[in-house]
PDB file of N, CA and C in Angstrom:
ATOM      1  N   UNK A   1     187.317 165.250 308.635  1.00  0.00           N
ATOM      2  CA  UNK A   1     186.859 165.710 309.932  1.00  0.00           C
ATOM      3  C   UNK A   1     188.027 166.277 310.724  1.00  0.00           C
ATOM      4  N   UNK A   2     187.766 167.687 311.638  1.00  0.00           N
ATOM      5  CA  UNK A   2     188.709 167.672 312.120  1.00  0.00           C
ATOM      6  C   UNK A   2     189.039 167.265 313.146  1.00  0.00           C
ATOM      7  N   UNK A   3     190.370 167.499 313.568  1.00  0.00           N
ATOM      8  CA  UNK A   3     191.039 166.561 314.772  1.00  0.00           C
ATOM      9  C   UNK A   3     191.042 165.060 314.700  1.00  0.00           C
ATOM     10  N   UNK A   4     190.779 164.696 313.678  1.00  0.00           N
ATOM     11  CA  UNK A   4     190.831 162.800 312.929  1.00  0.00           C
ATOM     12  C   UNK A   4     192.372 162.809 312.634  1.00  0.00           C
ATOM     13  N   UNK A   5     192.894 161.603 313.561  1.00  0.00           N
ATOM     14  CA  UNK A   5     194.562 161.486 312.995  1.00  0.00           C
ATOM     15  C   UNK A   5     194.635 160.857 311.594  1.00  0.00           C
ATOM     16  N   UNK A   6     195.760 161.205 310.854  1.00  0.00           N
ATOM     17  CA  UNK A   6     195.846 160.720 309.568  1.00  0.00           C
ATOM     18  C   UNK A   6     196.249 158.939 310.208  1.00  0.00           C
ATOM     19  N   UNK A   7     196.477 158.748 308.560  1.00  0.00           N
ATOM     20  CA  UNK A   7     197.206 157.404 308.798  1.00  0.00           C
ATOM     21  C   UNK A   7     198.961 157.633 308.729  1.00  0.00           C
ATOM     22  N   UNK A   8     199.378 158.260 308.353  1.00  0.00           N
ATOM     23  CA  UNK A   8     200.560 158.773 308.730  1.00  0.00           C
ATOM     24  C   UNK A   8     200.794 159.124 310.122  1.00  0.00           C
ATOM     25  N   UNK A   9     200.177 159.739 311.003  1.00  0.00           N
ATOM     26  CA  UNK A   9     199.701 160.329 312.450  1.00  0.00           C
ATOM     27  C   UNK A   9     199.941 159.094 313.413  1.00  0.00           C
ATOM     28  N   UNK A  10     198.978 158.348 312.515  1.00  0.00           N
ATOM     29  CA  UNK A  10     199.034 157.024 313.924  1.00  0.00           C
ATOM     30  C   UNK A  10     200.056 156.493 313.378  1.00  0.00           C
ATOM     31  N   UNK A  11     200.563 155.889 311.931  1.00  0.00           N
ATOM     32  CA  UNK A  11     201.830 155.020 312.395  1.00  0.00           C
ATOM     33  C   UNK A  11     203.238 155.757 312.827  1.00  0.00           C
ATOM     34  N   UNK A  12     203.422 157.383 312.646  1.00  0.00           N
ATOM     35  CA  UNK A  12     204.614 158.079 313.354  1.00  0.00           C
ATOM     36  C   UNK A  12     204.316 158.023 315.112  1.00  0.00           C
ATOM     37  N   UNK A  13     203.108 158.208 315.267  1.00  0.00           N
ATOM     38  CA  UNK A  13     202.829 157.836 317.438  1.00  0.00           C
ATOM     39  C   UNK A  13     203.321 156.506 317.684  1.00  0.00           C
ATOM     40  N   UNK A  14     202.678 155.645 316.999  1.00  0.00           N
ATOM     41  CA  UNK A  14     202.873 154.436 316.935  1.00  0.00           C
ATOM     42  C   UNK A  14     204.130 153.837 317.159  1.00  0.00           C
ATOM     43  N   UNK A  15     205.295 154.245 316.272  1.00  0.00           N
ATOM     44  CA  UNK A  15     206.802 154.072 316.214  1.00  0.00           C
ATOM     45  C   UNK A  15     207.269 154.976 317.108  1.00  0.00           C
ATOM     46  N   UNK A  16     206.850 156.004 317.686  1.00  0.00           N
ATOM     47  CA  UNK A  16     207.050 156.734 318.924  1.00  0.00           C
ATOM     48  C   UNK A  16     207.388 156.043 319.936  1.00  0.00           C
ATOM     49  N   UNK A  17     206.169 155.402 320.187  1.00  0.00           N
ATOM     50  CA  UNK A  17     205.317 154.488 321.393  1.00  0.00           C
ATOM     51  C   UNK A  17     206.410 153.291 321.589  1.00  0.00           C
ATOM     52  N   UNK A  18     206.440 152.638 320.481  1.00  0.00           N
ATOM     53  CA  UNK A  18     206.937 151.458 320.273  1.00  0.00           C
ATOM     54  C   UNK A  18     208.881 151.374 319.243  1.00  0.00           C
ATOM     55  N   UNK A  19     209.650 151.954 320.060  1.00  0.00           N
ATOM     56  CA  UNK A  19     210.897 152.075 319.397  1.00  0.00           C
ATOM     57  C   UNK A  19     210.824 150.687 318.726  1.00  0.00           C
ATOM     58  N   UNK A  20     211.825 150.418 317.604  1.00  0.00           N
ATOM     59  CA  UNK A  20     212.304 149.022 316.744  1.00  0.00           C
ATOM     60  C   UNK A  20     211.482 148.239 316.701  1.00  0.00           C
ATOM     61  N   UNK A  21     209.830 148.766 316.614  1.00  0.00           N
ATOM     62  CA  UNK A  21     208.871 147.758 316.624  1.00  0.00           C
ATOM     63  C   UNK A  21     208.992 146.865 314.938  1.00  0.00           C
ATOM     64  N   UNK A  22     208.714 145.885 314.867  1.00  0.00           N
ATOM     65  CA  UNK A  22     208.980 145.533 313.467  1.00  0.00           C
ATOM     66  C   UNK A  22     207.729 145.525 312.543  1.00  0.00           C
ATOM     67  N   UNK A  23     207.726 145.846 311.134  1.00  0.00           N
ATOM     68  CA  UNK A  23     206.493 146.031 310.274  1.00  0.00           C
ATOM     69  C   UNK A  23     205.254 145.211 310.892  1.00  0.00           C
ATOM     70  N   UNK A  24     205.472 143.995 310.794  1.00  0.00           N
ATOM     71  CA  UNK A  24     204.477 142.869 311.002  1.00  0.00           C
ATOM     72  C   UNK A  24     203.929 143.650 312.464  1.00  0.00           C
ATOM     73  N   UNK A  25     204.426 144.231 313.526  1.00  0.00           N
ATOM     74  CA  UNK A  25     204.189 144.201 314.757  1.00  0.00           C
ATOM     75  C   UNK A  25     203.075 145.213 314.976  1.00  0.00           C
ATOM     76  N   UNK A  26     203.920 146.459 313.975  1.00  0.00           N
ATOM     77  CA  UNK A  26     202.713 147.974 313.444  1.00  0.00           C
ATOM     78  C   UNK A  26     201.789 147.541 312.926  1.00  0.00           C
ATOM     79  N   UNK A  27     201.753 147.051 311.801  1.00  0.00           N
ATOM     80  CA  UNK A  27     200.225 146.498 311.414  1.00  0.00           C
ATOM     81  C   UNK A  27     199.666 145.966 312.526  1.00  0.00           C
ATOM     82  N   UNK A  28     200.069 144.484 312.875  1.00  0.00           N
ATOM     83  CA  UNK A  28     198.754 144.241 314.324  1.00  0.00           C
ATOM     84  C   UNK A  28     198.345 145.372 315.303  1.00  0.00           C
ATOM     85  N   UNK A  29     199.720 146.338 315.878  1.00  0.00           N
ATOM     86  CA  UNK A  29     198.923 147.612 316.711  1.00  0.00           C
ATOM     87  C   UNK A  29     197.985 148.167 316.182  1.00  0.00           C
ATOM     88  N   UNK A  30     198.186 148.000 314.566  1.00  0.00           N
ATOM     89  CA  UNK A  30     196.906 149.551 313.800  1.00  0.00           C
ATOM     90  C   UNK A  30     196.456 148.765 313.363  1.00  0.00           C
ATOM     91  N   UNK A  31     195.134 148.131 314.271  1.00  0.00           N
ATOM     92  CA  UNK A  31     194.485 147.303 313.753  1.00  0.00           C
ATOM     93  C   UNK A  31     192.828 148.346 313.060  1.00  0.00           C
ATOM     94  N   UNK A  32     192.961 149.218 313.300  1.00  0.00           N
ATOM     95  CA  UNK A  32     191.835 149.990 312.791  1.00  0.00           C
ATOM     96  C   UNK A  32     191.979 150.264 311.181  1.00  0.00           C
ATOM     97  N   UNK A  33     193.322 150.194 310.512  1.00  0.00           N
ATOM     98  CA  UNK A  33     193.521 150.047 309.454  1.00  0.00           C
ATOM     99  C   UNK A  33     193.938 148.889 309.055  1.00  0.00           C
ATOM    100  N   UNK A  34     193.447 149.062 307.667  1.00  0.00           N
ATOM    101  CA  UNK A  34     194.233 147.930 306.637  1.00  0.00           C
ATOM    102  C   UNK A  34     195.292 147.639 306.542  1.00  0.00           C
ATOM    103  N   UNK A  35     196.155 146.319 306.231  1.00  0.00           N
ATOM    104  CA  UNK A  35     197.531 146.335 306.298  1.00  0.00           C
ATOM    105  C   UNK A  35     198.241 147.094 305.495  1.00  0.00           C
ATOM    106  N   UNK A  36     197.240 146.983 303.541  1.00  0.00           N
ATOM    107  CA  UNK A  36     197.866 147.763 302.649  1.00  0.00           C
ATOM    108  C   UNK A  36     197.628 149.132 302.853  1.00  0.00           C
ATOM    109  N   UNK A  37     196.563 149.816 304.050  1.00  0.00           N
ATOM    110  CA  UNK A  37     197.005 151.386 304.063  1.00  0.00           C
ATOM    111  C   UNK A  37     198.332 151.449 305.107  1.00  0.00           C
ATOM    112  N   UNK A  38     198.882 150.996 305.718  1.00  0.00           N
ATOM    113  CA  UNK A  38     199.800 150.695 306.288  1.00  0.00           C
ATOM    114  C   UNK A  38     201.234 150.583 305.942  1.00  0.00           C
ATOM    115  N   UNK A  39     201.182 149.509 304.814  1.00  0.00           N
ATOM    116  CA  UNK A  39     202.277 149.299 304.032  1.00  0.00           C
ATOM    117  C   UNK A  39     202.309 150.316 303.187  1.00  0.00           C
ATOM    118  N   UNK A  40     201.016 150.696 301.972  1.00  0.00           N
ATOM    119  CA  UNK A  40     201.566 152.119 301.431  1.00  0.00           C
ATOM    120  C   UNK A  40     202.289 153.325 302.405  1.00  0.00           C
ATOM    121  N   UNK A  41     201.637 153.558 303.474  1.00  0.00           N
ATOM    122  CA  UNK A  41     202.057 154.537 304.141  1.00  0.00           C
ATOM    123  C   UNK A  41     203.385 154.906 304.731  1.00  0.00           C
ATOM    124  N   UNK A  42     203.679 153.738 304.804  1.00  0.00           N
ATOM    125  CA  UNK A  42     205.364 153.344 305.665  1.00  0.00           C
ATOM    126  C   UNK A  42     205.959 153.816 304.348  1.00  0.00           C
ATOM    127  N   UNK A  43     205.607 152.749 303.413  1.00  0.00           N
ATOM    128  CA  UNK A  43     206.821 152.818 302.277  1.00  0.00           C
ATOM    129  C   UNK A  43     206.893 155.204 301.564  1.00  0.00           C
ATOM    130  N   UNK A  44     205.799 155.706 301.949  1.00  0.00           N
ATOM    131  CA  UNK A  44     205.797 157.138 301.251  1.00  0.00           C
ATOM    132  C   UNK A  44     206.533 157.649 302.420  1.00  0.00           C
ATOM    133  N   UNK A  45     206.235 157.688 303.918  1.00  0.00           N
ATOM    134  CA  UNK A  45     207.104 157.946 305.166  1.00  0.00           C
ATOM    135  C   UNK A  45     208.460 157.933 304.412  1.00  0.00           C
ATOM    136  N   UNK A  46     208.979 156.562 304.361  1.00  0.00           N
ATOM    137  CA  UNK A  46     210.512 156.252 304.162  1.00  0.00           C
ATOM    138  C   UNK A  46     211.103 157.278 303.222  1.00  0.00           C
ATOM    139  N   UNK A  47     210.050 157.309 301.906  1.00  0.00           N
ATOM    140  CA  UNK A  47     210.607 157.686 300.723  1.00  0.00           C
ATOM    141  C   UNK A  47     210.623 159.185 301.114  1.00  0.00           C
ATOM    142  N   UNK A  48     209.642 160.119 301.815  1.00  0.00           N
ATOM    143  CA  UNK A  48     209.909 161.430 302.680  1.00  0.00           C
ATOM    144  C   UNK A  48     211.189 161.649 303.377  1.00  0.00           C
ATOM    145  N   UNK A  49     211.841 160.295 304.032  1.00  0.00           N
ATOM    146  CA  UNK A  49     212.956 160.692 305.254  1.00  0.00           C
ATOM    147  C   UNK A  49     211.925 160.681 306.896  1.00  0.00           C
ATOM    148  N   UNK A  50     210.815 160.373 306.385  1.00  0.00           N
ATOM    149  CA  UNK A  50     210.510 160.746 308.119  1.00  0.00           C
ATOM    150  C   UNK A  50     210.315 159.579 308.741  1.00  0.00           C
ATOM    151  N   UNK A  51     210.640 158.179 308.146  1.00  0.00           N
ATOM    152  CA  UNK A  51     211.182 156.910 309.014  1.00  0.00           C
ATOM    153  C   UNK A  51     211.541 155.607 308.298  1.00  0.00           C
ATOM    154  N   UNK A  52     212.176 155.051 309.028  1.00  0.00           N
ATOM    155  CA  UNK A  52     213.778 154.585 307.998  1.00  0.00           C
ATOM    156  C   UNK A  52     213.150 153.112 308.500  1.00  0.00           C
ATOM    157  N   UNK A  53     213.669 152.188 307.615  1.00  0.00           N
ATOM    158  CA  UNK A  53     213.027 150.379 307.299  1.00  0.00           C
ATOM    159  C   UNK A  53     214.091 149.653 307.360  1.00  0.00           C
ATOM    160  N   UNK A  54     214.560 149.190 308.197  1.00  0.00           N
ATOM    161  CA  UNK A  54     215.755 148.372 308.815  1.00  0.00           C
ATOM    162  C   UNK A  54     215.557 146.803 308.453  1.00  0.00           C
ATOM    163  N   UNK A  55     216.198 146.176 307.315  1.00  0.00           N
ATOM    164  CA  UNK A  55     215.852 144.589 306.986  1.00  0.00           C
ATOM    165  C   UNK A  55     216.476 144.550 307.948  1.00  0.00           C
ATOM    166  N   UNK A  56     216.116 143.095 308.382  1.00  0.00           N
ATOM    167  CA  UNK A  56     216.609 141.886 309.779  1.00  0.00           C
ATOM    168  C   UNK A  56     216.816 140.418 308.791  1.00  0.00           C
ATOM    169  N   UNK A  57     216.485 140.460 307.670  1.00  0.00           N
ATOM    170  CA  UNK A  57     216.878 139.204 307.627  1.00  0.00           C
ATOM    171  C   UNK A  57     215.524 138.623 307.235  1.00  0.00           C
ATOM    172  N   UNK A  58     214.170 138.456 308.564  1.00  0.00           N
ATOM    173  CA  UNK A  58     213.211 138.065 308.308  1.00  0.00           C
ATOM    174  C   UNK A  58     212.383 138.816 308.491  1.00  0.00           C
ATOM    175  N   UNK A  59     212.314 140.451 308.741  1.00  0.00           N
ATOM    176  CA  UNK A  59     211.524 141.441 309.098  1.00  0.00           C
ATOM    177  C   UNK A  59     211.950 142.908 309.018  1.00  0.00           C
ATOM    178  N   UNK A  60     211.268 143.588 309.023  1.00  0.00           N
ATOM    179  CA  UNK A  60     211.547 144.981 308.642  1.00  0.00           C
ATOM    180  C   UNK A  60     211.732 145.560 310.131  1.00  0.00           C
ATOM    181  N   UNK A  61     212.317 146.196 310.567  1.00  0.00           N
ATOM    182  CA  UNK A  61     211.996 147.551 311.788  1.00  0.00           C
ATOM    183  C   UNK A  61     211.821 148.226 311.181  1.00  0.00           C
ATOM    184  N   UNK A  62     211.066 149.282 312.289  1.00  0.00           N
ATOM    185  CA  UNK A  62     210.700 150.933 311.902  1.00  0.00           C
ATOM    186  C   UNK A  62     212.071 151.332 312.526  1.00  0.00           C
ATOM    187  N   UNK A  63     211.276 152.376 312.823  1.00  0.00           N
ATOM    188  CA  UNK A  63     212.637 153.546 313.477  1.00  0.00           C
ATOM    189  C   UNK A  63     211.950 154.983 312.492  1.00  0.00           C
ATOM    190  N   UNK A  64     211.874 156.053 313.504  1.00  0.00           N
ATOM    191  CA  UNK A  64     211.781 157.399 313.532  1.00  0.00           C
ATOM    192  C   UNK A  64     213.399 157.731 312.851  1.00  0.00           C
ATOM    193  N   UNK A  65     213.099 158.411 311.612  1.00  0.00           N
ATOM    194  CA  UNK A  65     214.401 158.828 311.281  1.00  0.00           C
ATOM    195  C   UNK A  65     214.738 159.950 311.832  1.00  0.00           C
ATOM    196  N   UNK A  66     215.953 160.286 312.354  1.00  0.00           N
ATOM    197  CA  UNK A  66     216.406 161.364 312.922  1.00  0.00           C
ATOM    198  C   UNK A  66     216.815 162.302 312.068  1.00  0.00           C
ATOM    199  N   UNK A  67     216.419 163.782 311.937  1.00  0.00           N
ATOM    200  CA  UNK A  67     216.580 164.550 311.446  1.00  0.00           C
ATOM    201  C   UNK A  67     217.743 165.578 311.774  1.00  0.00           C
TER     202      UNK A  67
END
């Protein structure tokens, strides 16, 4: 359909919205999706360059990679 955001769409607004939000934190915001469309999605993002996965130790951050 058009004008339907991808799932890529909402979690790049998303990490917009929400600088150093951490994985666990994106999933609860995108609660309209699944966690695993979520987690696939992050992990193909990363592997693109268009946003980078910061371990903490006990959690991931996002972060918008800068181009």
């Amino acid at each position: 359909m058009p004008g339907e955001a991808t799932v890529a769409d909402q979690i790049l607004d998303m990490v917009r919205a929400h600088q150093d939000c951490t994985l666990d934190e994106l999933i609860d915001r995108l609660q309209a999706l699944n966690w695993s469309e979520v987690i696939v999605e992050v992990d193909r993002l990363s592997r693109l360059g268009r946003l980078r996965l910061t371990h903490t130790g006990t959690s991931f951050l996002t972060k918008l990679h800068a181009l």
